[in-house]
C-alpha atoms as a PDB file:
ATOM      1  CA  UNK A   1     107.509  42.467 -20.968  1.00  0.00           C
ATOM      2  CA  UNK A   2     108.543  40.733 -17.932  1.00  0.00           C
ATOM      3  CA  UNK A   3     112.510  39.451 -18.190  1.00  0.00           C
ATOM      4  CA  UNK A   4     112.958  36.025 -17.489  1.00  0.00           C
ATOM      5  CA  UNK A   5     116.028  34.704 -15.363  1.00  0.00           C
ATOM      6  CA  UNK A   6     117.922  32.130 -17.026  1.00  0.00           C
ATOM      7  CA  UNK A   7     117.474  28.375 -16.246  1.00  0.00           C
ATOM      8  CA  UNK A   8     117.027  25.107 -17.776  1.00  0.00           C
ATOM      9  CA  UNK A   9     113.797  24.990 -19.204  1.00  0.00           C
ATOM     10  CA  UNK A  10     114.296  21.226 -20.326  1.00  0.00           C
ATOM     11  CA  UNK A  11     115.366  19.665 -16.597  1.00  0.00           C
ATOM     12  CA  UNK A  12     112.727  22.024 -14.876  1.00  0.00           C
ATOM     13  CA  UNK A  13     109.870  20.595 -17.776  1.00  0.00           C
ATOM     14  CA  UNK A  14     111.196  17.184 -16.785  1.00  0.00           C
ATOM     15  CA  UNK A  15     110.601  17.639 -13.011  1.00  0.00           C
ATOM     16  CA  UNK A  16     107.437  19.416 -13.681  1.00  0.00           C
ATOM     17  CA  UNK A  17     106.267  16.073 -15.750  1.00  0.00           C
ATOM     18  CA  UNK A  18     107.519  14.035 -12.798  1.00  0.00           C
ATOM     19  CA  UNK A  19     105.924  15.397 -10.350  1.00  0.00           C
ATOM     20  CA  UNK A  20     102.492  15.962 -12.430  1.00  0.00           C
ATOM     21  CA  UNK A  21      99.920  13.336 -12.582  1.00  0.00           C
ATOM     22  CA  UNK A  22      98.131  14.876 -15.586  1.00  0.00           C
ATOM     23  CA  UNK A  23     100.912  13.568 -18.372  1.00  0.00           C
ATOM     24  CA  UNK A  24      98.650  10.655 -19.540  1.00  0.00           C
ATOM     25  CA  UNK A  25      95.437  11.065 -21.022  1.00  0.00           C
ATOM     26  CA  UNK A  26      94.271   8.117 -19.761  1.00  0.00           C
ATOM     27  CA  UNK A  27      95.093   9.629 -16.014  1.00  0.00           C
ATOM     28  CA  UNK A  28      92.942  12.793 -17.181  1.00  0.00           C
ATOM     29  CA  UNK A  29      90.204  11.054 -18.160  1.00  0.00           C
ATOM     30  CA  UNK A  30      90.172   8.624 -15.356  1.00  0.00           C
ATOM     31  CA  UNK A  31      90.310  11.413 -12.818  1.00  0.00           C
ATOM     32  CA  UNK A  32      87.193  13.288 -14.677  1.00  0.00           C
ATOM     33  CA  UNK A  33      85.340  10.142 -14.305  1.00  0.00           C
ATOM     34  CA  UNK A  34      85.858   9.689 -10.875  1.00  0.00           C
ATOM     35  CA  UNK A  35      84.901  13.201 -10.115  1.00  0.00           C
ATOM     36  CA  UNK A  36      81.415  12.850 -11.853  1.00  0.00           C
ATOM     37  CA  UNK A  37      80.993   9.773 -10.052  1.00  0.00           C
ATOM     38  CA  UNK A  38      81.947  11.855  -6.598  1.00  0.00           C
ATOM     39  CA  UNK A  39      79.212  14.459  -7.866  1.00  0.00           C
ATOM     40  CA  UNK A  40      76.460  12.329  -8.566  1.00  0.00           C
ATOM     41  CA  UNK A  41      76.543  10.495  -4.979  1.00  0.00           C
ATOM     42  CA  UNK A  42      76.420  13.519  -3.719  1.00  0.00           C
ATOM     43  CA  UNK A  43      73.550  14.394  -5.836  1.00  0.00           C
ATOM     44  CA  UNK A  44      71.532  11.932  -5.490  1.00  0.00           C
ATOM     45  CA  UNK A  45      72.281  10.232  -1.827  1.00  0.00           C
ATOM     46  CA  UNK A  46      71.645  12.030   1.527  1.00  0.00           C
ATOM     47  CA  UNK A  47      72.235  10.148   4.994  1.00  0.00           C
ATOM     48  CA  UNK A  48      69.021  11.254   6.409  1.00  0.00           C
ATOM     49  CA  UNK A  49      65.703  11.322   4.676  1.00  0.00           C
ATOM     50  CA  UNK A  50      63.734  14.223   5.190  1.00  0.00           C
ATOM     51  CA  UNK A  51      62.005  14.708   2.197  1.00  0.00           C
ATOM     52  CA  UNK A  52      58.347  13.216   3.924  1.00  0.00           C
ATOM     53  CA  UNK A  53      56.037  16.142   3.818  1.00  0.00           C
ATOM     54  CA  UNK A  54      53.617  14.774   6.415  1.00  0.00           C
ATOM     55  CA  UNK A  55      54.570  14.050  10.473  1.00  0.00           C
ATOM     56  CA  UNK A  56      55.279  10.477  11.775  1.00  0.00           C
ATOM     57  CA  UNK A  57      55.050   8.820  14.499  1.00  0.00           C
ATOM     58  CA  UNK A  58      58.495   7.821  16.186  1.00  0.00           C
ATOM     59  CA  UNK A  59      58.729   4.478  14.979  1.00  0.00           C
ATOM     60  CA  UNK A  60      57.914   5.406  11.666  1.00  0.00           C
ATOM     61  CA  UNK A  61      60.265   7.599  11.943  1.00  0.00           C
ATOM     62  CA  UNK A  62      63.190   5.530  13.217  1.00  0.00           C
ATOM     63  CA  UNK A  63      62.381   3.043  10.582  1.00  0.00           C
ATOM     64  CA  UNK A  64      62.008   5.588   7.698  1.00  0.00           C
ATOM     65  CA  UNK A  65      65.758   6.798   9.117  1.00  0.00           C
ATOM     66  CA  UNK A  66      67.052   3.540   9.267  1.00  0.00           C
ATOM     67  CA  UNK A  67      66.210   2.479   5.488  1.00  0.00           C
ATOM     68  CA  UNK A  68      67.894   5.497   4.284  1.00  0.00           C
ATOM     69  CA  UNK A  69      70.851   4.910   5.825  1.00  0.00           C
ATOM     70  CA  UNK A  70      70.613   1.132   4.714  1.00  0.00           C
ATOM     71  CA  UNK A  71      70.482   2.851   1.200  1.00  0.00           C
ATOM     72  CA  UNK A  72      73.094   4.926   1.205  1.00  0.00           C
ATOM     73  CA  UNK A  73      75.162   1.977   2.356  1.00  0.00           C
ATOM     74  CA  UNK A  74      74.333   0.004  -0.244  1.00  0.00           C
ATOM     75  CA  UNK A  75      74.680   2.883  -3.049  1.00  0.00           C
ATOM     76  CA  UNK A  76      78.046   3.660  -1.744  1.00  0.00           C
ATOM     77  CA  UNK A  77      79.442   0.249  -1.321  1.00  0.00           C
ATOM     78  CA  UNK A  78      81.231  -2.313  -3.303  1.00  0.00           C
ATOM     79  CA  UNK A  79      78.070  -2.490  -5.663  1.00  0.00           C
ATOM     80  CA  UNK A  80      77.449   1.296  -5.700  1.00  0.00           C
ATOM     81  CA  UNK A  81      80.134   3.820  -5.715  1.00  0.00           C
ATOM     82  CA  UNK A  82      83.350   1.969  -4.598  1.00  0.00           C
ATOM     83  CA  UNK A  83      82.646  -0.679  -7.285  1.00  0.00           C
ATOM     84  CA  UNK A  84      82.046   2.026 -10.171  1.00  0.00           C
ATOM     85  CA  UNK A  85      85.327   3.619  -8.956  1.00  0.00           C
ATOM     86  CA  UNK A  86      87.293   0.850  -9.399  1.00  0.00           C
ATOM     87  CA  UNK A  87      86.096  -0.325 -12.189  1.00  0.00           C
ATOM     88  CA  UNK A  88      86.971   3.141 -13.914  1.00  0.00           C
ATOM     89  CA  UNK A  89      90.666   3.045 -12.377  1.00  0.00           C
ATOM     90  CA  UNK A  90      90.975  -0.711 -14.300  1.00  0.00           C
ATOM     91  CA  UNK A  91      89.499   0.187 -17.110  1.00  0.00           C
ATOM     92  CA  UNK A  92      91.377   3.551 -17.593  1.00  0.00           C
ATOM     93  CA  UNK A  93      94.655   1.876 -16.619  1.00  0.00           C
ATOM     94  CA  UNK A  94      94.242  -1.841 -18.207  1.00  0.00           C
ATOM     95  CA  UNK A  95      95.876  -0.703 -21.367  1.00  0.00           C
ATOM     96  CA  UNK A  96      98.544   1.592 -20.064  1.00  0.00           C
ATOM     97  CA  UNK A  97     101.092  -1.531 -19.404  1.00  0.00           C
ATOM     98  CA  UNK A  98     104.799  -0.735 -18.036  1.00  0.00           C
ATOM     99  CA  UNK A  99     105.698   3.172 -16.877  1.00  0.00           C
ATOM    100  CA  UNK A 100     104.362   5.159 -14.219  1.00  0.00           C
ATOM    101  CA  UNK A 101      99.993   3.761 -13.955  1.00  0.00           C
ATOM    102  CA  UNK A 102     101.134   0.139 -14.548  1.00  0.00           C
ATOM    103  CA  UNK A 103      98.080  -1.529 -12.739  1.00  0.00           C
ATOM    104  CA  UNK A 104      99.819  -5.045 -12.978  1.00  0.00           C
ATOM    105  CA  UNK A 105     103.223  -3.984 -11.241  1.00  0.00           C
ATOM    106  CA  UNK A 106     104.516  -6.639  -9.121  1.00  0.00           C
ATOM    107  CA  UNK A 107     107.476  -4.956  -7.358  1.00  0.00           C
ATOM    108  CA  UNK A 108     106.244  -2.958  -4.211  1.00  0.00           C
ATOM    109  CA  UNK A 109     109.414  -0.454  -4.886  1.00  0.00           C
ATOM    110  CA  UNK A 110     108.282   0.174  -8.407  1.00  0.00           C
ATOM    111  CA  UNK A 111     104.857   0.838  -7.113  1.00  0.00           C
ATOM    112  CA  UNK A 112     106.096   3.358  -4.366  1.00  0.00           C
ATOM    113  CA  UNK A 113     107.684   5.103  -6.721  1.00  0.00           C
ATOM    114  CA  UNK A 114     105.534   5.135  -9.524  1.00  0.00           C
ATOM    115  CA  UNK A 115     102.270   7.314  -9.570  1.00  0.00           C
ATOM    116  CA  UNK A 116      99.840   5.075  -9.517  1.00  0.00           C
ATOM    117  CA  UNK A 117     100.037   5.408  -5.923  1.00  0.00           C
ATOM    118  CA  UNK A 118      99.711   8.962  -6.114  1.00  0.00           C
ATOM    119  CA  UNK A 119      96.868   9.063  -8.125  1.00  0.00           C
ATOM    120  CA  UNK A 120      95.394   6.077  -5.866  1.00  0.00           C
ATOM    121  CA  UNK A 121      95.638   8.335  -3.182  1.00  0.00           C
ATOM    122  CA  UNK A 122      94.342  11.325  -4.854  1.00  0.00           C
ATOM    123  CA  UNK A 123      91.069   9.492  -5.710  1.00  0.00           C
ATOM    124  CA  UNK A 124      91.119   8.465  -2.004  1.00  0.00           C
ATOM    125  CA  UNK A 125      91.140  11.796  -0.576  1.00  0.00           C
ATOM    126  CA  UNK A 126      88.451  12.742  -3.419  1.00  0.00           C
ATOM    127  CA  UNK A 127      86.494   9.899  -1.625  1.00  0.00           C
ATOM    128  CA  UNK A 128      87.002  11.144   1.904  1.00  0.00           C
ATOM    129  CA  UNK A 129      85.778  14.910   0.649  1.00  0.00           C
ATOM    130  CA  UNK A 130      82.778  13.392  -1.034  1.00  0.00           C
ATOM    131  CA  UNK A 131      81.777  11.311   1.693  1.00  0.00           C
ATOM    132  CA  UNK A 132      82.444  14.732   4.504  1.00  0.00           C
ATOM    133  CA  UNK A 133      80.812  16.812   2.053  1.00  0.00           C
ATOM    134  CA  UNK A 134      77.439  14.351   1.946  1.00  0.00           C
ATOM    135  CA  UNK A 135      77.932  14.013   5.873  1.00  0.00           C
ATOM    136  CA  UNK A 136      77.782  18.261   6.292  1.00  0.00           C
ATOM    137  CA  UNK A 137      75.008  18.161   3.769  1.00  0.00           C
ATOM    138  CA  UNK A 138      72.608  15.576   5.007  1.00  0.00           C
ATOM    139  CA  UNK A 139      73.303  16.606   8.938  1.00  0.00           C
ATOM    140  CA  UNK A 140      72.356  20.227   7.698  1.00  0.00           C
ATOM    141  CA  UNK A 141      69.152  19.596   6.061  1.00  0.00           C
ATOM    142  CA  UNK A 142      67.641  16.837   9.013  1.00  0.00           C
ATOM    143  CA  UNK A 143      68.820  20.167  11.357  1.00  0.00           C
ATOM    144  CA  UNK A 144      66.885  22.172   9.383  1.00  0.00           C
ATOM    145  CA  UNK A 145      64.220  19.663   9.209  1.00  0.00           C
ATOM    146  CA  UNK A 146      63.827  18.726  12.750  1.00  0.00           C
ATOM    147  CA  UNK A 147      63.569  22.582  13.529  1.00  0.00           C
ATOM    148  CA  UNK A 148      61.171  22.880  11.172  1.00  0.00           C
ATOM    149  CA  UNK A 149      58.725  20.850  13.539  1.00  0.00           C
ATOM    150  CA  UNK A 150      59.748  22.831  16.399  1.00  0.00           C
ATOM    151  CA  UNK A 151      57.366  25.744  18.242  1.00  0.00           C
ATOM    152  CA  UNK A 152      58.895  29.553  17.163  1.00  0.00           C
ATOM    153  CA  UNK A 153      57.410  30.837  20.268  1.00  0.00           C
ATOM    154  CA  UNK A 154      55.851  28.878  23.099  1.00  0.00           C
ATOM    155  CA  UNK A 155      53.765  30.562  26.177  1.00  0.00           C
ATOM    156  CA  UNK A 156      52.666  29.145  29.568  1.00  0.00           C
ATOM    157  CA  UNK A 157      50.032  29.762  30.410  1.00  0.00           C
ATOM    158  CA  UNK A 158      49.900  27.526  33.544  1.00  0.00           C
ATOM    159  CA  UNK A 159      50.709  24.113  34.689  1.00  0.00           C
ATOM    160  CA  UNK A 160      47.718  22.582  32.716  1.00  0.00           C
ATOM    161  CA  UNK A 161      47.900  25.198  29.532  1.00  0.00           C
ATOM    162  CA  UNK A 162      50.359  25.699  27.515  1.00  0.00           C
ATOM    163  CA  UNK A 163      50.406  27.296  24.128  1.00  0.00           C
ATOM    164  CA  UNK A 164      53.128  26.627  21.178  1.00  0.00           C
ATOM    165  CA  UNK A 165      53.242  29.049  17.945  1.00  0.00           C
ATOM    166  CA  UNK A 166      54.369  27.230  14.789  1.00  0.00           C
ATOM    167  CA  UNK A 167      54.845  28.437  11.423  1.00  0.00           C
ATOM    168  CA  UNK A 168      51.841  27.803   9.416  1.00  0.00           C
ATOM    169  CA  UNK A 169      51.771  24.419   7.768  1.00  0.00           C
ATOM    170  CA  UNK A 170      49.016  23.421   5.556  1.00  0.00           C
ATOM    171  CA  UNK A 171      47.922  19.796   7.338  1.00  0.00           C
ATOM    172  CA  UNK A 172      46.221  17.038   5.119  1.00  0.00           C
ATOM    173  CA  UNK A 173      44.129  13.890   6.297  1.00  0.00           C
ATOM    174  CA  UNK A 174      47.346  11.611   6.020  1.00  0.00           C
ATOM    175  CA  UNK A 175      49.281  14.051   8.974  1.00  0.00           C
ATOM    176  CA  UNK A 176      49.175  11.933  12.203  1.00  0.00           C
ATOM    177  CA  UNK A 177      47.885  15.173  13.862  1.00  0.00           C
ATOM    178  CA  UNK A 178      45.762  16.355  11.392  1.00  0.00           C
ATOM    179  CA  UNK A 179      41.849  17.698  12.632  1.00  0.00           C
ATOM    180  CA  UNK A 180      39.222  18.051  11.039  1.00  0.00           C
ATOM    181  CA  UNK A 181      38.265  21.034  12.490  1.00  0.00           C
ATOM    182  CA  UNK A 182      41.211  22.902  14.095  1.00  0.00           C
ATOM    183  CA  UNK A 183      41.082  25.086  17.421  1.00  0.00           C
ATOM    184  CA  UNK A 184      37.663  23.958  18.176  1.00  0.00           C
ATOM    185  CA  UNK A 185      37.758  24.429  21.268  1.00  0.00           C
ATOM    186  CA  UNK A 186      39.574  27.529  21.602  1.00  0.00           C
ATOM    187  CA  UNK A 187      37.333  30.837  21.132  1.00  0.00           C
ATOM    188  CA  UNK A 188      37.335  32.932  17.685  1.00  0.00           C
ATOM    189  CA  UNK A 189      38.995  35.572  19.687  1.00  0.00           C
ATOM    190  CA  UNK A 190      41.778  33.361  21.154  1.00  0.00           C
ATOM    191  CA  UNK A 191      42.816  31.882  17.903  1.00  0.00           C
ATOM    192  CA  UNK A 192      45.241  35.242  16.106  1.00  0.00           C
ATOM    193  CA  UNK A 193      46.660  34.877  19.482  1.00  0.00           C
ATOM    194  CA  UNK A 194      48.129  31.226  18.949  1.00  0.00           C
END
């Protein structure tokens, strides 16, 4: 057994409280909500869309780019994610009334001191994380997916000739470069050598 100094369990529970922004349940559940709302943007949403199996040209590509990040403007926004956020906050804190969440305080002092602001700010830096996290995330996979569509070995052969080595990618009619019949005009002996 491991002696315990003496001290004032009461006045050290009572800072402990104080400090703590888990003494409501209504704080608890708030702050569960908002986290599964943080997860499931990050779930569902990416910045980039790279998901399209087949190759593009560059303005389809551009425009393709630029409608996903539309999206994930709009799914984020004051009718996406923001708006569900808030909307949790009032709903979890409507019913509190006067003490430390009071949504409806007046008095700027109050508010300062209370921990509403705290926990206003703790959902804020939630929203910052979730928002770096999907950044890291979506900048990773178009990385990934833009060398994916790059040569692994390229050889030059001369001015006129030169010959790129991808990883084998099963092309279908729909692929902008797709042919019919591929390497047809490079000799059955050449071809292993591509």
């Amino acid at each position: 057994m491991v002696p315990i100094p003496q001290h004032d369990f009461p006045e050290q529970f009572s800072n402990f409280c104080f400090k703590s922004l888990y003494i409501k349940e209504e704080a608890i559940r708030a702050m569960v909500e908002i986290r599964t709302e943080c997860n499931q943007l990050l779930k569902e949403n990416r910045i980039f869309n790279v998901s399209s199996g087949k190759t593009m040209r560059v303005d389809e590509f551009k425009q393709t780019q630029s409608a996903s990040i539309g999206q994930i403007g709009h799914a984020a926004g004051e009718q996406g994610w923001v708006g569900r956020l808030a909307k949790i906050i009032k709903a979890s804190f409507d019913d509190v009334g006067k003490g430390w969440f009071n949504i409806h305080e007046t008095s700027k002092e109050t508010y300062e001191f209370g921990k509403l602001k705290k926990f206003l700010t703790l959902v804020n830096f939630m929203m910052q994380d979730t928002v770096l996290t999907m950044s890291k995330e979506s900048v990773r996979e178009f990385v990934d997916f833009v060398i994916s569509y790059c040569p692994r070995g390229t050889k030059i052969i001369s001015t006129k000739e030169v010959h790129n080595t991808f990883d084998k990618v099963v092309l279908t009619p729909e692929d902008s470069d797709y042919e019919a019949v591929p390497y047809e005009e490079v000799p059955a002996a050449d071809r292993d050598n591509w």
